[in-house]
N, C-alpha and C. Protein backbone atom coordinates (compact mmCIF):
# COMPACT_ATOMS: atom_id res chain seq x y z
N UNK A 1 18.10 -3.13 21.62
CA UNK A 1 17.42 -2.32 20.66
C UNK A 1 16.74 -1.21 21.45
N UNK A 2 16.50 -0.39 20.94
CA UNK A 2 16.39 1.29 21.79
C UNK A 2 14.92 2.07 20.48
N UNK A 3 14.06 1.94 20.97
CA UNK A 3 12.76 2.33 20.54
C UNK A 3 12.48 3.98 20.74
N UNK A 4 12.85 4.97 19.50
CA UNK A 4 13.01 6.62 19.81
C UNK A 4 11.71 6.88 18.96
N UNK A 5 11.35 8.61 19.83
CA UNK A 5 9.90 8.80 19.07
C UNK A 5 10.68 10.00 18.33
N UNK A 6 10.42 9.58 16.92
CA UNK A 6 11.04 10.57 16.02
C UNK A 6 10.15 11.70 15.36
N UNK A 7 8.84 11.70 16.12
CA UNK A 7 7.76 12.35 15.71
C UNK A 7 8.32 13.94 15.52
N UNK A 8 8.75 14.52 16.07
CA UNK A 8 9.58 15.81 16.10
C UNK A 8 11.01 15.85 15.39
N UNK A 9 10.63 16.90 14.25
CA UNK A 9 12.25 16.92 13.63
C UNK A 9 13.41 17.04 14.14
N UNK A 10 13.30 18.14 15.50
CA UNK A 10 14.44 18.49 16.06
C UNK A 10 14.60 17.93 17.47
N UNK A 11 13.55 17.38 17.79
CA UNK A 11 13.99 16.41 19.06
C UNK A 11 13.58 14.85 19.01
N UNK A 12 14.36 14.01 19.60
CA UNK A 12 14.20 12.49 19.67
C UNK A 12 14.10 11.96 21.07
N UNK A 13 13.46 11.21 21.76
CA UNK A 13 13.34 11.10 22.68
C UNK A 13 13.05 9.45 22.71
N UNK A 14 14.08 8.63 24.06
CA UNK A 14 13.70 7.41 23.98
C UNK A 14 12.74 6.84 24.70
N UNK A 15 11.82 5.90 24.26
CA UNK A 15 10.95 5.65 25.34
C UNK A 15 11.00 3.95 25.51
N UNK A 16 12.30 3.22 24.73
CA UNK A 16 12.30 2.05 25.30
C UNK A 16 13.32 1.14 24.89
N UNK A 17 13.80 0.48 25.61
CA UNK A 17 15.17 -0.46 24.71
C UNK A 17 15.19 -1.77 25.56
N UNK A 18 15.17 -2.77 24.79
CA UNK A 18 15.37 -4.12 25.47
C UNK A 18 16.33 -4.70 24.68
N UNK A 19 17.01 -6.18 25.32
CA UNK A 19 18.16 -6.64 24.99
C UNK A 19 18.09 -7.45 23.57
N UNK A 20 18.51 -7.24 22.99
CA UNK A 20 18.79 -8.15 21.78
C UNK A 20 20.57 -9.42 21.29
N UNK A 21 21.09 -9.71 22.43
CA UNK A 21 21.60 -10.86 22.39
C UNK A 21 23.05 -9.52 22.14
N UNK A 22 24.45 -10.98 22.79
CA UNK A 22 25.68 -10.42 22.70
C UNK A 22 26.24 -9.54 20.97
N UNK A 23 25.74 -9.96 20.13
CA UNK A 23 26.29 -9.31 19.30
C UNK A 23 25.38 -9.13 17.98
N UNK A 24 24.10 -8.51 18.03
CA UNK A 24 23.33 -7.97 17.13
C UNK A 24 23.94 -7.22 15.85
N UNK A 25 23.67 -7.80 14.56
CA UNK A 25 24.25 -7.13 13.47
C UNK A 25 23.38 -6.62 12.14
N UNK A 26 22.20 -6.88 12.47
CA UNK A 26 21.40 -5.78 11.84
C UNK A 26 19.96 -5.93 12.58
N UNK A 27 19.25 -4.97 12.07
CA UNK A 27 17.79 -5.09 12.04
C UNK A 27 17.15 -4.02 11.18
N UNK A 28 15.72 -4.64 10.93
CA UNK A 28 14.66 -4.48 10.14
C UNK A 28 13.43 -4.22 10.78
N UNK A 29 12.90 -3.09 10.38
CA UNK A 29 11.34 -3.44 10.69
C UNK A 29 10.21 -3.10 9.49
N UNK A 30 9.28 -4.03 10.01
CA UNK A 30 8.43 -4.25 8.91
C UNK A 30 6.58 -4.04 9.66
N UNK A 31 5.96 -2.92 9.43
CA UNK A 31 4.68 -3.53 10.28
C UNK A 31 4.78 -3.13 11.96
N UNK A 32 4.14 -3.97 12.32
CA UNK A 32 4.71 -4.09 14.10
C UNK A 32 6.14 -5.17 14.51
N UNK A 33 6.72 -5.24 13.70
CA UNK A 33 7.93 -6.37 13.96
C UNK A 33 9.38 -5.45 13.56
N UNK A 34 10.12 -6.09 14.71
CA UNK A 34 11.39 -5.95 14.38
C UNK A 34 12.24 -6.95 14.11
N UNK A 35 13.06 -7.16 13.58
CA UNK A 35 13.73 -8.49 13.19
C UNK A 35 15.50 -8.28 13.38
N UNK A 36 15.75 -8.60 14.23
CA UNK A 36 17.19 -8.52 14.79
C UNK A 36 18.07 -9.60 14.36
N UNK A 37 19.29 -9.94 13.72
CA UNK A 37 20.14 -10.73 13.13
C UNK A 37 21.10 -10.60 14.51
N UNK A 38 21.94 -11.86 14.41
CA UNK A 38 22.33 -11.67 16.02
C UNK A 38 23.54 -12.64 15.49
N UNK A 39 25.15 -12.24 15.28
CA UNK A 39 25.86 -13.29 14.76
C UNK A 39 26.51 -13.61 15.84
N UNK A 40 26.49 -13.72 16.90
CA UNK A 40 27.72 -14.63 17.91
C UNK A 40 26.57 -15.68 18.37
N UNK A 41 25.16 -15.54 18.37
CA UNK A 41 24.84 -16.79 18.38
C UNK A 41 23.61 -17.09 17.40
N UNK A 42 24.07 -16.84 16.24
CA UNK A 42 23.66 -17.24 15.11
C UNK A 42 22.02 -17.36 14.92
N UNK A 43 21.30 -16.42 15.08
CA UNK A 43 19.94 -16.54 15.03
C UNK A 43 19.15 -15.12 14.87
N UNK A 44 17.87 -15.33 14.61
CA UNK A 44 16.98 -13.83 13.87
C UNK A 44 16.16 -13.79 15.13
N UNK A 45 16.04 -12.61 16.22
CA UNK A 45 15.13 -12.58 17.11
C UNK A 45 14.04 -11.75 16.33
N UNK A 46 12.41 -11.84 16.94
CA UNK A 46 11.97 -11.51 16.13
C UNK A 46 10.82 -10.75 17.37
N UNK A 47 10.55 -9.05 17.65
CA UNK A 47 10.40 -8.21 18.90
C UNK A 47 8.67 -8.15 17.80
N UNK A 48 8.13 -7.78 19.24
CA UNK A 48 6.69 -7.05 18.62
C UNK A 48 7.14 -5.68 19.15
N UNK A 49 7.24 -4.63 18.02
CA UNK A 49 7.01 -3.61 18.77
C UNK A 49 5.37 -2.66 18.55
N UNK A 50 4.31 -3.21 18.44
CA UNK A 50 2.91 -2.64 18.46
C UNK A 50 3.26 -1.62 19.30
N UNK A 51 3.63 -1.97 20.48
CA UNK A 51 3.71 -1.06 21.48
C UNK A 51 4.95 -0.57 21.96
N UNK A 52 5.19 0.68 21.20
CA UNK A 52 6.66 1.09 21.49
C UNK A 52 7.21 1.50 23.00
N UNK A 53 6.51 1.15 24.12
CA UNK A 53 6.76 1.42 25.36
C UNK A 53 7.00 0.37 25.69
N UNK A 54 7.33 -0.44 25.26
CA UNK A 54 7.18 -2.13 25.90
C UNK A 54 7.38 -3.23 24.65
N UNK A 55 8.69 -2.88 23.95
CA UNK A 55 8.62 -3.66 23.00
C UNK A 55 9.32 -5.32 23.06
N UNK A 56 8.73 -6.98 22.26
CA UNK A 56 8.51 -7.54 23.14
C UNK A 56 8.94 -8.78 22.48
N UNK A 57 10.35 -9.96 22.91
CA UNK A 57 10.73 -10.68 21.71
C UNK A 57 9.54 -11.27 21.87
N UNK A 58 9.32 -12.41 20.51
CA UNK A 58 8.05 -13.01 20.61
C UNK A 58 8.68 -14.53 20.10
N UNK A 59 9.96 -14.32 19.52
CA UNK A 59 10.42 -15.25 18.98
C UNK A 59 11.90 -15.48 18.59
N UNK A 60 12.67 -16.34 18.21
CA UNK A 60 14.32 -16.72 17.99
C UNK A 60 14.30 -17.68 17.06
N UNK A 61 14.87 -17.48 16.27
CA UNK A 61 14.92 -18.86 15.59
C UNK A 61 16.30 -18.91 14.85
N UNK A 62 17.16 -20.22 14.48
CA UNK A 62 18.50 -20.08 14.55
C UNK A 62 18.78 -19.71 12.98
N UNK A 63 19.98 -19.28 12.64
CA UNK A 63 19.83 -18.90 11.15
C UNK A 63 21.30 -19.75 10.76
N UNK A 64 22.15 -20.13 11.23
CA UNK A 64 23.39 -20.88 10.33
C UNK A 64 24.64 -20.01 11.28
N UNK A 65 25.43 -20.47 10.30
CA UNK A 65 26.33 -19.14 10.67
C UNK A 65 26.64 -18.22 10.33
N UNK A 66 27.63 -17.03 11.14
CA UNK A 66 27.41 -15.97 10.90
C UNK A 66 26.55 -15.41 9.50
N UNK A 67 25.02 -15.14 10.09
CA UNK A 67 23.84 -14.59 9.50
C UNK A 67 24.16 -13.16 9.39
N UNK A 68 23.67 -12.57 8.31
CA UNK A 68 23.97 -10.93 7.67
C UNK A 68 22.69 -10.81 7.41
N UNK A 69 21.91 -9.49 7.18
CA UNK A 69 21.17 -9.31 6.57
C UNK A 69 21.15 -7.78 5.87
């Protein structure tokens, strides 16, 4: 996952990306959370990003199989 400051219309700039598992198939954010669906190994990682320079899983938990969201 790749954390961009979209504060500027015409420029984007990244200031952070950490791994979110072999085959990530969606995400959400809500608040300070991101919520990553992850179907090759079947589970919702769940990132703090408060701090978009350093954003941070906090949690995994398994969802079934192949999970969609």
């Amino acid at each position: 996952m790749t954390v961009y400051n979209i504060s500027n219309d015409t420029i984007s700039n990244e200031l952070a990306s950490v791994s979110t598992g072999a085959e990530p198939s969606s995400v959400d954010v809500s608040g300070n959370y991101a919520y990553v669906v992850n179907s090759l190994s079947n589970t919702m990682r769940i990132y703090d990003v408060s701090n978009p320079l350093s954003p941070a899983q906090i949690a995994s938990v398994p969802t079934g199989n192949s999970p969609w969201s």
